[in-house]
N, C-alpha and C. Protein backbone atom coordinates (compact mmCIF):
# COMPACT_ATOMS: atom_id res chain seq x y z
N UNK A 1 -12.26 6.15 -16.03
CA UNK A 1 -11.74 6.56 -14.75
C UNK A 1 -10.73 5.52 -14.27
N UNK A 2 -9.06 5.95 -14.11
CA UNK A 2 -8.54 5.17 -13.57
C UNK A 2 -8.49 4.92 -12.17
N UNK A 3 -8.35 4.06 -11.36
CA UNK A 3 -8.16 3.48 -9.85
C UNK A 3 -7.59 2.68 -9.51
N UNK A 4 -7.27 2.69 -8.35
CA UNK A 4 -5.88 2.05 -7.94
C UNK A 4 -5.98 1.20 -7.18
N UNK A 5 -5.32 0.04 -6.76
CA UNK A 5 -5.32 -0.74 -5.46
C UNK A 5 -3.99 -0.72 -4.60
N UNK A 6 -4.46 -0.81 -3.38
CA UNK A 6 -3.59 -0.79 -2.50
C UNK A 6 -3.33 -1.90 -1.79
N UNK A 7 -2.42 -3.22 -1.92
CA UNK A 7 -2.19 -4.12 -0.95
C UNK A 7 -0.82 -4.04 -0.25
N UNK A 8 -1.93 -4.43 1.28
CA UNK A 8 -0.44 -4.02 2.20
C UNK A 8 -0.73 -5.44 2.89
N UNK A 9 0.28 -6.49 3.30
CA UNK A 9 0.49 -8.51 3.89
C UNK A 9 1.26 -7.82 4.85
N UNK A 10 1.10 -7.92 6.21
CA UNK A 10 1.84 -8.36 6.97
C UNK A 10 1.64 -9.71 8.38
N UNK A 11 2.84 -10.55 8.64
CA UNK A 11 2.68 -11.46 8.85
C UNK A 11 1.76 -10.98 10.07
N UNK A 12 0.84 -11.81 10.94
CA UNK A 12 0.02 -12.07 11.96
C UNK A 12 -1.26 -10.47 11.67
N UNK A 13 -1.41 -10.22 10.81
CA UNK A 13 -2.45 -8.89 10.72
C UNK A 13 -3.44 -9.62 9.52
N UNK A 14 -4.59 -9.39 9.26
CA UNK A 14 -5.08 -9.46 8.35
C UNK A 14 -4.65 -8.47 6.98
N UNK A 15 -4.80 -8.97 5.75
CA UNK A 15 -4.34 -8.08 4.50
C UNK A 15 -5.53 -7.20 4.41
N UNK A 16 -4.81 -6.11 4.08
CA UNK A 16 -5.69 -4.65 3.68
C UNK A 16 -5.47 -4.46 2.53
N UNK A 17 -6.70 -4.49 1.43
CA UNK A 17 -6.75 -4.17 0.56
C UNK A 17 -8.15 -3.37 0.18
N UNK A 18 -7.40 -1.63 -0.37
CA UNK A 18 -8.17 -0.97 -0.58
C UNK A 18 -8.15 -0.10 -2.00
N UNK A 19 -9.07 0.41 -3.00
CA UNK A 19 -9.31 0.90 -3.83
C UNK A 19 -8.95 2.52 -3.78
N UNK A 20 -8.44 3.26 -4.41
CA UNK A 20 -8.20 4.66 -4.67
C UNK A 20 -8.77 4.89 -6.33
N UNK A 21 -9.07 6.89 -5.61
CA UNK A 21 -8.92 7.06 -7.31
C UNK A 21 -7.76 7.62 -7.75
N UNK A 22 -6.42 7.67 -7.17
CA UNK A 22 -5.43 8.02 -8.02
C UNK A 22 -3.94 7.15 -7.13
N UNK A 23 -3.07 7.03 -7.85
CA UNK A 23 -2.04 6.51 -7.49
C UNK A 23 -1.54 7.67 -6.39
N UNK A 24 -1.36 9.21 -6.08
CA UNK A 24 -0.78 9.69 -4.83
C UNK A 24 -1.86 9.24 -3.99
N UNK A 25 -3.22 8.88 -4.14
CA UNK A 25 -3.88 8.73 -2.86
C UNK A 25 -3.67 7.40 -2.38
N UNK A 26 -3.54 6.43 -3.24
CA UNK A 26 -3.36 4.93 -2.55
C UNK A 26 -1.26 5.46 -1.73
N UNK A 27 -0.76 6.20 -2.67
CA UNK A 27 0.81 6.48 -2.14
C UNK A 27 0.50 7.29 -0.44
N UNK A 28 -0.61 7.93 -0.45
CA UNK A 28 -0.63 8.91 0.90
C UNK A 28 -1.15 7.67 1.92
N UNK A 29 -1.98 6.96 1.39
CA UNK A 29 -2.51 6.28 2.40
C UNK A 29 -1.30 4.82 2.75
N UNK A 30 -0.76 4.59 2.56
CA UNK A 30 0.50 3.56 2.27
C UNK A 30 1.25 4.44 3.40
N UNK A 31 1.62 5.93 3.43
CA UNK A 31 2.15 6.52 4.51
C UNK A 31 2.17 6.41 5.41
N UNK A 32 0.17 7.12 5.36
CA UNK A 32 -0.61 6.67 6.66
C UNK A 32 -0.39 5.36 7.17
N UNK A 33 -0.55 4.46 6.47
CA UNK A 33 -0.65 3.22 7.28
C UNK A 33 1.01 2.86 8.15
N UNK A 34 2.07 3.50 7.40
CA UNK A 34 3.49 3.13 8.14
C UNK A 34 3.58 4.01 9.08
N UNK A 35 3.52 5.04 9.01
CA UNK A 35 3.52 6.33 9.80
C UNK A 35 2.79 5.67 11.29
N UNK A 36 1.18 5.07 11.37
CA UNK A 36 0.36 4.62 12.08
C UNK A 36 1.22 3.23 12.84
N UNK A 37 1.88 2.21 12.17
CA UNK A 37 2.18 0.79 12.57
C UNK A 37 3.46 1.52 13.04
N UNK A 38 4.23 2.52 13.00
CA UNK A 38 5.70 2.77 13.56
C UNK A 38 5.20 3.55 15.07
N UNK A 39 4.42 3.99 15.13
CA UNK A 39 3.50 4.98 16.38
C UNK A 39 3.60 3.34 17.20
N UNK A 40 2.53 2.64 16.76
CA UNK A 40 1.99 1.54 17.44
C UNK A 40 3.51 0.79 17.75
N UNK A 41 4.37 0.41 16.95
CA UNK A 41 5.27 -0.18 17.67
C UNK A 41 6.74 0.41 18.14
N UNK A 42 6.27 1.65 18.72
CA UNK A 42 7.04 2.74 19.68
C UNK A 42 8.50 3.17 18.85
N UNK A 43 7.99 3.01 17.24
CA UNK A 43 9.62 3.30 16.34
C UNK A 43 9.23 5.06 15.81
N UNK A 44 10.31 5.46 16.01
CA UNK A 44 10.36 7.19 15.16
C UNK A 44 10.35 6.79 13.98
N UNK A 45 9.45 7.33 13.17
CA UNK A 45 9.72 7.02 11.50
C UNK A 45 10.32 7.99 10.81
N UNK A 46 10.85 7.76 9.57
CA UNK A 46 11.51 8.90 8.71
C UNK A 46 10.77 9.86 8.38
N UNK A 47 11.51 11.12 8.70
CA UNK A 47 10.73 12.28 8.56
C UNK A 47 9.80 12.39 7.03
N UNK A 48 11.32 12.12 5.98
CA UNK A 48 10.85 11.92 4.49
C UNK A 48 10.10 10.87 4.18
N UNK A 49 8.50 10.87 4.02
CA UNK A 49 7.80 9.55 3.13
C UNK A 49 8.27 8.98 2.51
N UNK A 50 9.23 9.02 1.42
CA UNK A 50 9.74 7.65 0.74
C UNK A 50 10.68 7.11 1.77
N UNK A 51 11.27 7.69 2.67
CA UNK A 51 12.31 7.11 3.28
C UNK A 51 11.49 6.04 4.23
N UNK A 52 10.41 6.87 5.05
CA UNK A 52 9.67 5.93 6.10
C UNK A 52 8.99 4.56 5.43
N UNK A 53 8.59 4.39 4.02
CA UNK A 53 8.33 3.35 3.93
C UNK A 53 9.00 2.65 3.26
N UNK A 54 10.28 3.12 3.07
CA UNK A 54 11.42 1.73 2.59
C UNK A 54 12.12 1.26 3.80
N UNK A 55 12.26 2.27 4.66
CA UNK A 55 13.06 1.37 6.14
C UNK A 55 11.79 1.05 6.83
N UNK A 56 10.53 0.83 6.76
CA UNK A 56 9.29 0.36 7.36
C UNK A 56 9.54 -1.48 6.56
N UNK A 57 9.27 -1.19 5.49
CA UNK A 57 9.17 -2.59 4.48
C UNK A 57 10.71 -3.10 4.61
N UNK A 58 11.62 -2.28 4.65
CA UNK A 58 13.14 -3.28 4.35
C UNK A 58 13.48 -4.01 5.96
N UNK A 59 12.61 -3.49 7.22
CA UNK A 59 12.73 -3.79 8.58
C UNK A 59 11.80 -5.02 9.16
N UNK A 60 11.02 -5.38 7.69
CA UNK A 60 10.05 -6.23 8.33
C UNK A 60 9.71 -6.92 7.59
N UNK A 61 8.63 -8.02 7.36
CA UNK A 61 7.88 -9.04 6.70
C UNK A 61 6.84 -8.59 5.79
N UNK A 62 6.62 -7.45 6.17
CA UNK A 62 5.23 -7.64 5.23
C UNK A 62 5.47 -6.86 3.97
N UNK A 63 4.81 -6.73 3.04
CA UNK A 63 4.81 -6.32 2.05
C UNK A 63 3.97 -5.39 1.37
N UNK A 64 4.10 -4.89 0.50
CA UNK A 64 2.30 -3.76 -0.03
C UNK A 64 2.69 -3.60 -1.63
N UNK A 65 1.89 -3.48 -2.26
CA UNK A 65 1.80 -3.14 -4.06
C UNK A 65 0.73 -2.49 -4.35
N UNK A 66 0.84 -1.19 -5.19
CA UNK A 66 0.30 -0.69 -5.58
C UNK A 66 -0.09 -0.85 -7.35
N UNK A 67 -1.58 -1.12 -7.57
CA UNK A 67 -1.22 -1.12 -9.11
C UNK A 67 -2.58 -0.89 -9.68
N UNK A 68 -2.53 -0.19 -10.87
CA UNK A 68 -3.81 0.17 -11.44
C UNK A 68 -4.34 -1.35 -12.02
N UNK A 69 -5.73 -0.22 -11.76
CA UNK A 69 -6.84 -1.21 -12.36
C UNK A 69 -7.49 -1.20 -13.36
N UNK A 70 -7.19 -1.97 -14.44
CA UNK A 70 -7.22 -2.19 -15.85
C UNK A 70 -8.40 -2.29 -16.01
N UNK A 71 -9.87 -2.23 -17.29
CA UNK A 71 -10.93 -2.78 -17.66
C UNK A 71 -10.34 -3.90 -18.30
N UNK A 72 -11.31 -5.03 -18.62
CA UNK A 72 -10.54 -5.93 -19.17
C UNK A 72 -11.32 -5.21 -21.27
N UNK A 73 -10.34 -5.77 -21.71
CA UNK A 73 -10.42 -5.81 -23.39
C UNK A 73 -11.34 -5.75 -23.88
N UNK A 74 -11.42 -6.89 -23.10
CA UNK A 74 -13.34 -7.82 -24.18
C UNK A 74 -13.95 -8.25 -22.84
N UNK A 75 -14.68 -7.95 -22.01
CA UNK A 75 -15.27 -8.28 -21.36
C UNK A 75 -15.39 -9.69 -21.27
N UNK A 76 -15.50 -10.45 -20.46
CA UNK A 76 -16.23 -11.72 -20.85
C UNK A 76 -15.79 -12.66 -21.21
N UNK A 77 -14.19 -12.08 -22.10
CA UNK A 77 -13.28 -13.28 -22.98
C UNK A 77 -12.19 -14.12 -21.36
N UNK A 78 -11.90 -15.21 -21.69
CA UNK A 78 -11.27 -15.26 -20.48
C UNK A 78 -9.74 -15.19 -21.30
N UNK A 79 -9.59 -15.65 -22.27
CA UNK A 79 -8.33 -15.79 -23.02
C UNK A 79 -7.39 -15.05 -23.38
């Protein structure tokens, strides 16, 4: 089963980092969360989702990455 993580840094907030089971759900919730912080700081966001969270992230400090979560190889090996 693959799953995903979601980290979203922005300066003076604590980091949110949360687990999905698919890359559109960590992508929907990444929405949610810009969609939510543009409400809170009285900005209209882009109608289009990719648009709202590149002028969300290119307007500000914080940052977010999305990236699957690998098993490791060999369990156990650190090398």
């Amino acid at each position: 089963m693959q799953r995903f993580v979601l980290f979203i840094g922005e300066p003076g907030s604590a980091d949110i980092v949360d687990i999905y089971p698919s890359k559109p759900a960590a992508e929907s919730a990444l929405v949610d969360y810009v969609r939510a912080r543009a409400a809170i700081n009285g900005q209209d966001a882009h109608p289009d989702d990719d648009q709202a969270v590149a002028s969300y992230f290119a307007d500000s400090e914080a940052i977010y990455a999305i990236a699957r979560v690998m098993p490791l190889a060999n369990p156990g090996n650190d090398q």
